[in-house]
N, C-alpha and C. Protein backbone atom coordinates (compact mmCIF):
# COMPACT_ATOMS: atom_id res chain seq x y z
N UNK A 1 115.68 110.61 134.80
CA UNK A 1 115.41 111.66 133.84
C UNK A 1 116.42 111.60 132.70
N UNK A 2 115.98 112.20 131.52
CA UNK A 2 116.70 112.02 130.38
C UNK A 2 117.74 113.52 130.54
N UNK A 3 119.15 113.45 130.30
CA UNK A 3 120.00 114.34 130.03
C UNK A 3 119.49 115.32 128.71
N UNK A 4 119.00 116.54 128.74
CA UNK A 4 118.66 116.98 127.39
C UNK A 4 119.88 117.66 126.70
N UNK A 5 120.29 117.37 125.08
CA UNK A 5 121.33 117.90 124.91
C UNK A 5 121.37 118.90 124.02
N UNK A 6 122.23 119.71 124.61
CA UNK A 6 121.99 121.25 123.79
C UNK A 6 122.98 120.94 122.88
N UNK A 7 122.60 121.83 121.68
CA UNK A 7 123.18 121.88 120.33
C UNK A 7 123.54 123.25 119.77
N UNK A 8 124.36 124.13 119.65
CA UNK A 8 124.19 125.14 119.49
C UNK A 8 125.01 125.38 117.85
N UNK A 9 125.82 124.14 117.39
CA UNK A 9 126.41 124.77 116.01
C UNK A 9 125.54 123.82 115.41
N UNK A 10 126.00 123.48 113.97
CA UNK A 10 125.80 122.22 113.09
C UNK A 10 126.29 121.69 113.16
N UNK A 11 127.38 122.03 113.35
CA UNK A 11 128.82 120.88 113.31
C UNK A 11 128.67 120.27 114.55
N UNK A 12 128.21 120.66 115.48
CA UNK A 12 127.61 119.82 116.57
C UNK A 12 127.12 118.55 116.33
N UNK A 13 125.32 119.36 115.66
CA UNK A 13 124.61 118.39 115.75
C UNK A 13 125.56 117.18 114.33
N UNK A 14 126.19 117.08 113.26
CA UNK A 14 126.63 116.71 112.67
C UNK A 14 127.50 115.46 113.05
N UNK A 15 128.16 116.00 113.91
CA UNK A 15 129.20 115.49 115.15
C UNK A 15 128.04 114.12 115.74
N UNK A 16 127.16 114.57 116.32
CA UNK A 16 126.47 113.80 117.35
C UNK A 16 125.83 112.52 116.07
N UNK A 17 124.99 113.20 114.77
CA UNK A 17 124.49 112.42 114.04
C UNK A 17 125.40 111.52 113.87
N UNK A 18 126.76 111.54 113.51
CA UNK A 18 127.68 110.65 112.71
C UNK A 18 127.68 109.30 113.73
N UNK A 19 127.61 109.34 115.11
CA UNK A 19 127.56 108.32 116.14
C UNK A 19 126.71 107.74 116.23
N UNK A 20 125.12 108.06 115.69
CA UNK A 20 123.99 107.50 115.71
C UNK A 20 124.67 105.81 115.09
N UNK A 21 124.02 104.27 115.61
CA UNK A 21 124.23 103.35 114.36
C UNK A 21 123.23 103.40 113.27
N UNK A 22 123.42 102.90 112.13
CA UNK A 22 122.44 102.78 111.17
C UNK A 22 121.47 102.38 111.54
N UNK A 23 120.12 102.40 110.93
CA UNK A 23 118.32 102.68 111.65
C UNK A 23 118.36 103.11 112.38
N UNK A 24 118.87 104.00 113.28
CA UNK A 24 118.70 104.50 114.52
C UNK A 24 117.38 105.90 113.90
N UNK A 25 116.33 106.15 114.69
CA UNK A 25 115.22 106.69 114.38
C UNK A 25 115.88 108.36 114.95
N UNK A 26 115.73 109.23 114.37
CA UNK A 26 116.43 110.59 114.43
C UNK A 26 114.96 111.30 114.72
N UNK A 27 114.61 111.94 115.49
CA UNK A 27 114.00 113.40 115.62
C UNK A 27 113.71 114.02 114.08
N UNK A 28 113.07 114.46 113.64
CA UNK A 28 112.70 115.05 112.52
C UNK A 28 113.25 116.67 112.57
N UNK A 29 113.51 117.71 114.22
CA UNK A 29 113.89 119.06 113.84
C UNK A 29 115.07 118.63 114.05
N UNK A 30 116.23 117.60 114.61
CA UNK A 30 117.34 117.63 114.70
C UNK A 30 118.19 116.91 113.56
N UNK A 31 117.24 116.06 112.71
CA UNK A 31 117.69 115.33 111.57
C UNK A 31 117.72 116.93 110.21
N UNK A 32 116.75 117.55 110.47
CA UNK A 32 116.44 118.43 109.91
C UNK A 32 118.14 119.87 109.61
N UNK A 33 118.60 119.76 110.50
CA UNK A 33 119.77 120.70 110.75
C UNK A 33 121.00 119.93 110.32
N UNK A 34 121.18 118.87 109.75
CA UNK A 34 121.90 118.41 109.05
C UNK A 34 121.93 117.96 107.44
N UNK A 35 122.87 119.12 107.00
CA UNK A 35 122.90 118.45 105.36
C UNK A 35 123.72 117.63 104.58
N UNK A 36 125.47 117.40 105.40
CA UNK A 36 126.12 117.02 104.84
C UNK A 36 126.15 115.17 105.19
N UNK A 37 125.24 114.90 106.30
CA UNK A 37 125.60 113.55 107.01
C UNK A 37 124.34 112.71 105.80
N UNK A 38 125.84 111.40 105.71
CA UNK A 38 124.62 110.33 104.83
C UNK A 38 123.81 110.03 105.46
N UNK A 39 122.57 110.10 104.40
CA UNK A 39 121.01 109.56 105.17
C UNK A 39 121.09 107.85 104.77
N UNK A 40 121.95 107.47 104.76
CA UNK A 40 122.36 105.65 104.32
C UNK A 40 122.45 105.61 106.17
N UNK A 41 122.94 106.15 107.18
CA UNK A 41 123.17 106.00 108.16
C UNK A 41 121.92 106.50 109.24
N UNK A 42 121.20 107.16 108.61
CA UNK A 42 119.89 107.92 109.81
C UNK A 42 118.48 107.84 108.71
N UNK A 43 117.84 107.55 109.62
CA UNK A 43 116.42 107.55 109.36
C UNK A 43 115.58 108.81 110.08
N UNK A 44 114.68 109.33 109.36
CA UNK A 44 114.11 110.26 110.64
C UNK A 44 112.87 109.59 110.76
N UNK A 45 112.46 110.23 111.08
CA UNK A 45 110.87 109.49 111.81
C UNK A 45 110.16 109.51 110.75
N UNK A 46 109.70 110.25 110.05
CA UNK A 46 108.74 110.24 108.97
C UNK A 46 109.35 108.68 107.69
N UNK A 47 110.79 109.26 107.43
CA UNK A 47 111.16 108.07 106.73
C UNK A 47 110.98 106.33 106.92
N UNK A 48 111.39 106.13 108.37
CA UNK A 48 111.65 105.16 109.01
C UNK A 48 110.53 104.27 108.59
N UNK A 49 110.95 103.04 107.78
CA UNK A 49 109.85 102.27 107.67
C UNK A 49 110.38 101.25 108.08
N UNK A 50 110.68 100.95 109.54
CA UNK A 50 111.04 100.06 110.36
C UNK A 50 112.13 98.91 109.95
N UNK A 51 112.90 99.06 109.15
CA UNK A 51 114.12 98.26 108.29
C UNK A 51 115.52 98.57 108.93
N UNK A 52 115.01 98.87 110.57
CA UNK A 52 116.67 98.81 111.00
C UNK A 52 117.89 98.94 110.59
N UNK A 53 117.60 97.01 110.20
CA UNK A 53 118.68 96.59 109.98
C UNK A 53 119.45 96.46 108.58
N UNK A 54 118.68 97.05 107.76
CA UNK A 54 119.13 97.33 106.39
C UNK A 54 119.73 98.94 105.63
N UNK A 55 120.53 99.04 105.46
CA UNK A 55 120.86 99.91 104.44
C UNK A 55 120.31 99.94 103.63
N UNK A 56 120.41 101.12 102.08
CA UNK A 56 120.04 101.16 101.19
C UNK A 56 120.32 100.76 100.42
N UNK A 57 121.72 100.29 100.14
CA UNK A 57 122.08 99.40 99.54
C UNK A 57 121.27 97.55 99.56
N UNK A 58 121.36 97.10 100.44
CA UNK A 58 120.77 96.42 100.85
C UNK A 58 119.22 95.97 100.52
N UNK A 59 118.17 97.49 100.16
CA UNK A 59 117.32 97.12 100.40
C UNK A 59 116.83 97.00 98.34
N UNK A 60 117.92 98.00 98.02
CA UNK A 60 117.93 97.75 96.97
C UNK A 60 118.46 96.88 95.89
N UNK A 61 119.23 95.85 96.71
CA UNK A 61 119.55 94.84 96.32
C UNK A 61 117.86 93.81 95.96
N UNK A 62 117.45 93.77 97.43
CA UNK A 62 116.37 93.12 97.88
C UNK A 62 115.10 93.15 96.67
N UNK A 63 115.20 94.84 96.00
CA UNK A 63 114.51 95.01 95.13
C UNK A 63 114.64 94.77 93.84
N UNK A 64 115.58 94.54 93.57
CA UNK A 64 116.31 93.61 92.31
C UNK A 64 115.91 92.53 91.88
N UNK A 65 116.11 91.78 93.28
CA UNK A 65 115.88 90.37 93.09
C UNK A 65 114.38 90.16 93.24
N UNK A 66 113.71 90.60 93.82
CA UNK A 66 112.55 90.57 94.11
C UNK A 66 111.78 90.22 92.51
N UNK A 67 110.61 88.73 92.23
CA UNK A 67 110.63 88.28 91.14
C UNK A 67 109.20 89.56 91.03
N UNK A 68 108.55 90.48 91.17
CA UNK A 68 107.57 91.42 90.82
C UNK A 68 108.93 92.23 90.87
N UNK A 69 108.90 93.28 91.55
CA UNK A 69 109.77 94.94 91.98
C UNK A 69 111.06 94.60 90.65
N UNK A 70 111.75 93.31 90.69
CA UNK A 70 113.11 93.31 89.69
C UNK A 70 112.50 93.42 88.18
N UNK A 71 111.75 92.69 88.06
CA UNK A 71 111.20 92.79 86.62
C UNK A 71 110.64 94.18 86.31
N UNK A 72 109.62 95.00 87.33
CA UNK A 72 109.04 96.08 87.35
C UNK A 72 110.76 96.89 86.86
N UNK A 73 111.68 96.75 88.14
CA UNK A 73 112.69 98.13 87.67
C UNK A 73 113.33 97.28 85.96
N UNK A 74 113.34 96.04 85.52
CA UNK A 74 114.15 95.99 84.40
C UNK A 74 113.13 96.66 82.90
N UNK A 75 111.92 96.52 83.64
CA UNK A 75 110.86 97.56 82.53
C UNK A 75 111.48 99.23 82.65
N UNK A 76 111.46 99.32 83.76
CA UNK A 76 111.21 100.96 83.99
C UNK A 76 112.95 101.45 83.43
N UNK A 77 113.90 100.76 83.50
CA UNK A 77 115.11 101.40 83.22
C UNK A 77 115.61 101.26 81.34
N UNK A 78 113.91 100.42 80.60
CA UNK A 78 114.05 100.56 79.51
C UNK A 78 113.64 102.35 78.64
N UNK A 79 112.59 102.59 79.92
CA UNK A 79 111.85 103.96 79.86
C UNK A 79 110.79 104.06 78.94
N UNK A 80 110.59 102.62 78.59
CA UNK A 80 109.10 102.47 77.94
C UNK A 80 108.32 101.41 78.58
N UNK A 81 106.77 102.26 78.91
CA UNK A 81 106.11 100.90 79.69
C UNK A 81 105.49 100.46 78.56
N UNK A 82 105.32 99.18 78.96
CA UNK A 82 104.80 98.07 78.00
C UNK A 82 103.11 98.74 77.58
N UNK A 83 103.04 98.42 76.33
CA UNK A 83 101.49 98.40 75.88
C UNK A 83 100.61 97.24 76.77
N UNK A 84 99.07 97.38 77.05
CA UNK A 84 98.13 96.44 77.14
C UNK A 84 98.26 95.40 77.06
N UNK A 85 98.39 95.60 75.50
CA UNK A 85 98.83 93.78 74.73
C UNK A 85 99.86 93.39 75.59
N UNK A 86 100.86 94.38 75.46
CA UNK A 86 102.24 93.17 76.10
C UNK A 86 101.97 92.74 77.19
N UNK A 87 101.27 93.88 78.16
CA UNK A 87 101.15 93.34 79.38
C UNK A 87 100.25 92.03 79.68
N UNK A 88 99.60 91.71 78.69
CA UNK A 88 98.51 90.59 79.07
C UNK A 88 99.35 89.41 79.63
N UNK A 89 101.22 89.08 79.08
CA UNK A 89 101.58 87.82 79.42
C UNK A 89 102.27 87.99 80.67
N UNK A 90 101.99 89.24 81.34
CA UNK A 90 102.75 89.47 82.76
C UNK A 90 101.79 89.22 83.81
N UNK A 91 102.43 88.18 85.00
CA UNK A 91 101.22 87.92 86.13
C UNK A 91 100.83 89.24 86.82
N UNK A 92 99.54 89.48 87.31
CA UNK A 92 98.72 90.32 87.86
C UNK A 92 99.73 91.05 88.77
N UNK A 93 100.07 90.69 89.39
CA UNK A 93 100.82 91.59 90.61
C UNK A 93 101.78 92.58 89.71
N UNK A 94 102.21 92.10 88.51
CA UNK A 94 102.95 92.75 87.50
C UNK A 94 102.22 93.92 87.16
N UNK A 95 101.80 93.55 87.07
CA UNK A 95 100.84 94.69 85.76
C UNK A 95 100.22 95.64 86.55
N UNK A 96 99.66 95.49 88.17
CA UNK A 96 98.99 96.27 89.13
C UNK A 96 100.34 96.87 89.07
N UNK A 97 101.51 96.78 89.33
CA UNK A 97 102.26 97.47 89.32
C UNK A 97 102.71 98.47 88.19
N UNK A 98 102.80 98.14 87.15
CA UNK A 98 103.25 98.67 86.03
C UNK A 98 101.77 99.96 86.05
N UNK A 99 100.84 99.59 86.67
CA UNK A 99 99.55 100.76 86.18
C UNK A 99 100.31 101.90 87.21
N UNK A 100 100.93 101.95 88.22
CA UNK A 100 101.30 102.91 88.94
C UNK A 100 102.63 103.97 88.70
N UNK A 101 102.71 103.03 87.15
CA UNK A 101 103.95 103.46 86.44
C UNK A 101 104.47 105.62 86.54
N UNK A 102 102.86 106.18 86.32
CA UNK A 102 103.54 107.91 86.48
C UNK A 102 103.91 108.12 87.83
N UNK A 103 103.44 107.89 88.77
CA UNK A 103 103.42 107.74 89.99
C UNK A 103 104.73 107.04 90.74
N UNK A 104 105.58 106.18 89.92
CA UNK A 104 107.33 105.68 90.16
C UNK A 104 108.13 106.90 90.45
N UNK A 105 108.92 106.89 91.05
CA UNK A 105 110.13 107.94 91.42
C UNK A 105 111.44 106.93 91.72
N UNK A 106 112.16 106.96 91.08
CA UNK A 106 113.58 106.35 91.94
C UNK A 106 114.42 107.31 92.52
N UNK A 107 115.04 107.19 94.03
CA UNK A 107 116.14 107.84 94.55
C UNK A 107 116.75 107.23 95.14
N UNK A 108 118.14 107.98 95.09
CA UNK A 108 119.36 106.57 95.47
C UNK A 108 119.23 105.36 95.05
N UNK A 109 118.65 104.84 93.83
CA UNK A 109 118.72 103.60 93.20
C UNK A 109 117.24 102.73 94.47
N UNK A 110 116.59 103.35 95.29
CA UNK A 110 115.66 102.91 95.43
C UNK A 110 114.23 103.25 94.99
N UNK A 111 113.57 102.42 94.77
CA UNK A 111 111.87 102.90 93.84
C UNK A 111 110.86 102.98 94.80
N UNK A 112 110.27 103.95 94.47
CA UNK A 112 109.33 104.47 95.68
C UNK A 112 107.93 104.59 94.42
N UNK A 113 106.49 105.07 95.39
CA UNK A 113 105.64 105.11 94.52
C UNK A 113 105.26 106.70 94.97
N UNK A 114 104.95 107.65 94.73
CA UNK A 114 104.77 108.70 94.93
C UNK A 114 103.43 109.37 94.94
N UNK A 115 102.43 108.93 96.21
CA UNK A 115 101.20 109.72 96.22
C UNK A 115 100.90 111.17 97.02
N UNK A 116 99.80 111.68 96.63
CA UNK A 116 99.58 112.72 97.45
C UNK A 116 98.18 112.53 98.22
N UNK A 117 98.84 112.69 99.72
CA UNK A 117 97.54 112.53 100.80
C UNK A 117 97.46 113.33 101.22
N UNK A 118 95.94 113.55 100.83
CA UNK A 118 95.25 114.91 101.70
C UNK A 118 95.22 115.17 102.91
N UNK A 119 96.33 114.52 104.29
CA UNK A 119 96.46 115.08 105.11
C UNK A 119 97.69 115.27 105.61
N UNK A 120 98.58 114.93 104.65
CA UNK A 120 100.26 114.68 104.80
C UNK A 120 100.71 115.20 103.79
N UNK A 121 100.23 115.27 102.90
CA UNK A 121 100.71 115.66 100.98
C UNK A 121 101.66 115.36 100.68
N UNK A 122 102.51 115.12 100.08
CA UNK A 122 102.99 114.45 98.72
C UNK A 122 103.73 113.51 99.83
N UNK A 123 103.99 111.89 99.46
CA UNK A 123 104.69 110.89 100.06
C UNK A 123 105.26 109.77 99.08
N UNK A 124 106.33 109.56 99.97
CA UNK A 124 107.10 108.37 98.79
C UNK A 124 106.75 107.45 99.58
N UNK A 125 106.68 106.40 98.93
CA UNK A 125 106.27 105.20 99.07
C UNK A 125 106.99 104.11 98.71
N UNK A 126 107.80 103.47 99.74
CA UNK A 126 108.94 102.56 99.43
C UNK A 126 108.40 101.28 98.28
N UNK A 127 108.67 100.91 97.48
CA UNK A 127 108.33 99.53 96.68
C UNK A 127 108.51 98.26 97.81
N UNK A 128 108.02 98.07 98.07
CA UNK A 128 108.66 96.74 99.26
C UNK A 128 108.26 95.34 98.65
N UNK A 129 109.84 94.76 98.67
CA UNK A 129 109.77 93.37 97.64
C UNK A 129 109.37 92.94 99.03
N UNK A 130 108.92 91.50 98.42
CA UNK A 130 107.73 90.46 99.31
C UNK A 130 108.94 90.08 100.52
N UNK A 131 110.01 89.73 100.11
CA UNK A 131 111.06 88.84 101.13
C UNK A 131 111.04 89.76 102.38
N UNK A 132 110.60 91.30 102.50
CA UNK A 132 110.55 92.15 103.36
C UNK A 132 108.79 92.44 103.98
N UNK A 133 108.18 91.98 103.42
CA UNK A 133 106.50 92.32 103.99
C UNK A 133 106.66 92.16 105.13
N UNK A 134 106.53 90.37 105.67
CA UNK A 134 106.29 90.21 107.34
C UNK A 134 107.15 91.02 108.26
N UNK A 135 108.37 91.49 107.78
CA UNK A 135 109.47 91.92 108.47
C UNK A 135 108.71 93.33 108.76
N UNK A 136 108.36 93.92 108.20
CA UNK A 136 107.66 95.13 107.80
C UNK A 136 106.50 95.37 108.75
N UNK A 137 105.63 94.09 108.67
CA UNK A 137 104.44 94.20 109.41
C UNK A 137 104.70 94.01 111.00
N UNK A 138 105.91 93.02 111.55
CA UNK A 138 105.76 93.11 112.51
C UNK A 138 106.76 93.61 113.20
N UNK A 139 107.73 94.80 112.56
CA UNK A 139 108.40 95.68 113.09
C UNK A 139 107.50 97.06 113.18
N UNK A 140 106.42 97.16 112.38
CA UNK A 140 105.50 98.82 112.52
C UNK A 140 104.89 97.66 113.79
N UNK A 141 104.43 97.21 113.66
CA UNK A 141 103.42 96.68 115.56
C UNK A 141 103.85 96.43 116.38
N UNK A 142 105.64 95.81 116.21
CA UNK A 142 106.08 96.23 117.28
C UNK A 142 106.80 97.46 117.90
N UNK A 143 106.94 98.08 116.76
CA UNK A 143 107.74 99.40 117.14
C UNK A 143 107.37 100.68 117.39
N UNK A 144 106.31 100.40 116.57
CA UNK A 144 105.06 101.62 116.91
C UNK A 144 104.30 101.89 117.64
N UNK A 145 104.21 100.61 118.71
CA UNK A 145 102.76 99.94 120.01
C UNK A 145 102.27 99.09 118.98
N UNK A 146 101.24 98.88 120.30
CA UNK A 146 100.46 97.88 119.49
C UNK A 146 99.18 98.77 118.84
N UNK A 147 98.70 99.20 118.19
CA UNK A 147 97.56 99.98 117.78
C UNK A 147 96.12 99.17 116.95
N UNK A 148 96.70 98.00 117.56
CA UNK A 148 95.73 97.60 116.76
C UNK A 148 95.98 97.32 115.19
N UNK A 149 95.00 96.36 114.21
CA UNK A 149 95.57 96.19 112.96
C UNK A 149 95.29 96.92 111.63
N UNK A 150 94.15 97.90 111.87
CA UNK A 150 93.91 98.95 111.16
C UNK A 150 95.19 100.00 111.19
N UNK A 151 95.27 100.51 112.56
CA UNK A 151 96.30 101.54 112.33
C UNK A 151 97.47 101.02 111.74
N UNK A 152 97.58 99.96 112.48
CA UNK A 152 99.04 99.44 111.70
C UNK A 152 98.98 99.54 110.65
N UNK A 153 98.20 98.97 110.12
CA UNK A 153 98.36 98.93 108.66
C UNK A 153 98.43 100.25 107.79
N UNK A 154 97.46 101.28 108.13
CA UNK A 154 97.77 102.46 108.13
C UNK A 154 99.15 103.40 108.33
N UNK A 155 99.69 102.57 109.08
CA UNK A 155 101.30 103.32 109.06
C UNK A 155 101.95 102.70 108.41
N UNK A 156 101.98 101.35 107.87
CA UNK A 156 102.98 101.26 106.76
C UNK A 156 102.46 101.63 105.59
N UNK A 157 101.05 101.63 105.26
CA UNK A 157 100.91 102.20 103.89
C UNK A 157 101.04 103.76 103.55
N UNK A 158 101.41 104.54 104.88
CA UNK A 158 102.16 105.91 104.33
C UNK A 158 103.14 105.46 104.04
N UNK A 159 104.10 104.43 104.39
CA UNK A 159 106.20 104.62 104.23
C UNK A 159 105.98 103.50 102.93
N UNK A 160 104.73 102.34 102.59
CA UNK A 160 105.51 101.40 101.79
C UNK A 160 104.07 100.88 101.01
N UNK A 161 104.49 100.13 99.71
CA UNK A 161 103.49 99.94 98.77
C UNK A 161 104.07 98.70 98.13
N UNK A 162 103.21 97.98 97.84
CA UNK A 162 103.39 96.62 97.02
C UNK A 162 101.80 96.21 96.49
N UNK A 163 101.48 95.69 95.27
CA UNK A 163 100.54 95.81 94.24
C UNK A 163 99.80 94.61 95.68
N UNK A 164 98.65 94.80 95.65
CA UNK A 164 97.94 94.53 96.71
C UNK A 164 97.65 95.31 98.05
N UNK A 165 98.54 96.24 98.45
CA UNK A 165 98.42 96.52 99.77
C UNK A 165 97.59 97.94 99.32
N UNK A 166 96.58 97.50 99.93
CA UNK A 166 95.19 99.13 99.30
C UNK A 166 94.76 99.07 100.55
């Protein structure tokens, strides 16, 4: 049987979060009772888009370099998206991206895409450069069960988005 552990301050649960290692998947009401602990160190469940082993730093490095997502953020931090015309000399995956341009949010220097689903409502949506896809796909199937490749796919396209994945 599992030891259940009672929590009765914040500074408790605060206490207990700080020991978690990084990706470690947090409870959503106990992640919830903490405000001062970095979320660079805890994931909660809803967040968790199976990246363990990466920080945010890290992943936003990843998105930098990434030859679509880096070019996308060196547009977006001009704060003008390109006209039509310009866009015609950018490859497709570019430009599918750039159309999702109102819909961008950056936090903590990472870019998310920001939709609203009618059964979850409003969700960020990680940008996920390509060097991270497979990693992606076969950490939600393995970490999630196996559900089959519909659902799967279905659970990463709530946490993550890249111009193709519809």
């Amino acid at each position: 049987m599992h030891d259940k552990i009672e929590l009765s301050k914040s500074e408790d649960v605060k206490n207990l979060l700080q020991t978690f290692a990084a990706g470690t998947v947090v409870p959503n009401d106990l992640a919830s009772n903490i405000q001062s602990v970095s979320r660079k160190s805890v994931y909660t469940e809803e967040a968790f888009v199976t990246l363990p082993t990466l920080d945010r730093q890290e992943v936003k490095d990843l998105q930098e370099r990434d030859t679509v997502v880096g070019k996308f953020i060196e547009i977006w931090n001009t704060k003008r998206k390109p006209l039509r015309s310009e866009q015609r000399k950018f490859d497709r995956p570019l430009v599918t991206l750039l159309r999702q341009w109102d819909r961008i949010e950056v936090v903590d220097g990472l870019v998310y895409r920001v939709i609203i689903d009618p059964n979850q409502g409003q969700l960020k949506q990680l940008i996920l450069p390509a060097v991270l896809r497979d990693k992606v796909l076969k950490n939600c199937h393995d970490k999630l069960g196996h559900q089959g490749i519909e659902r799967t796919f279905c659970s990463i396209r709530i946490r993550c988005y890249w111009p193709g994945n519809v």
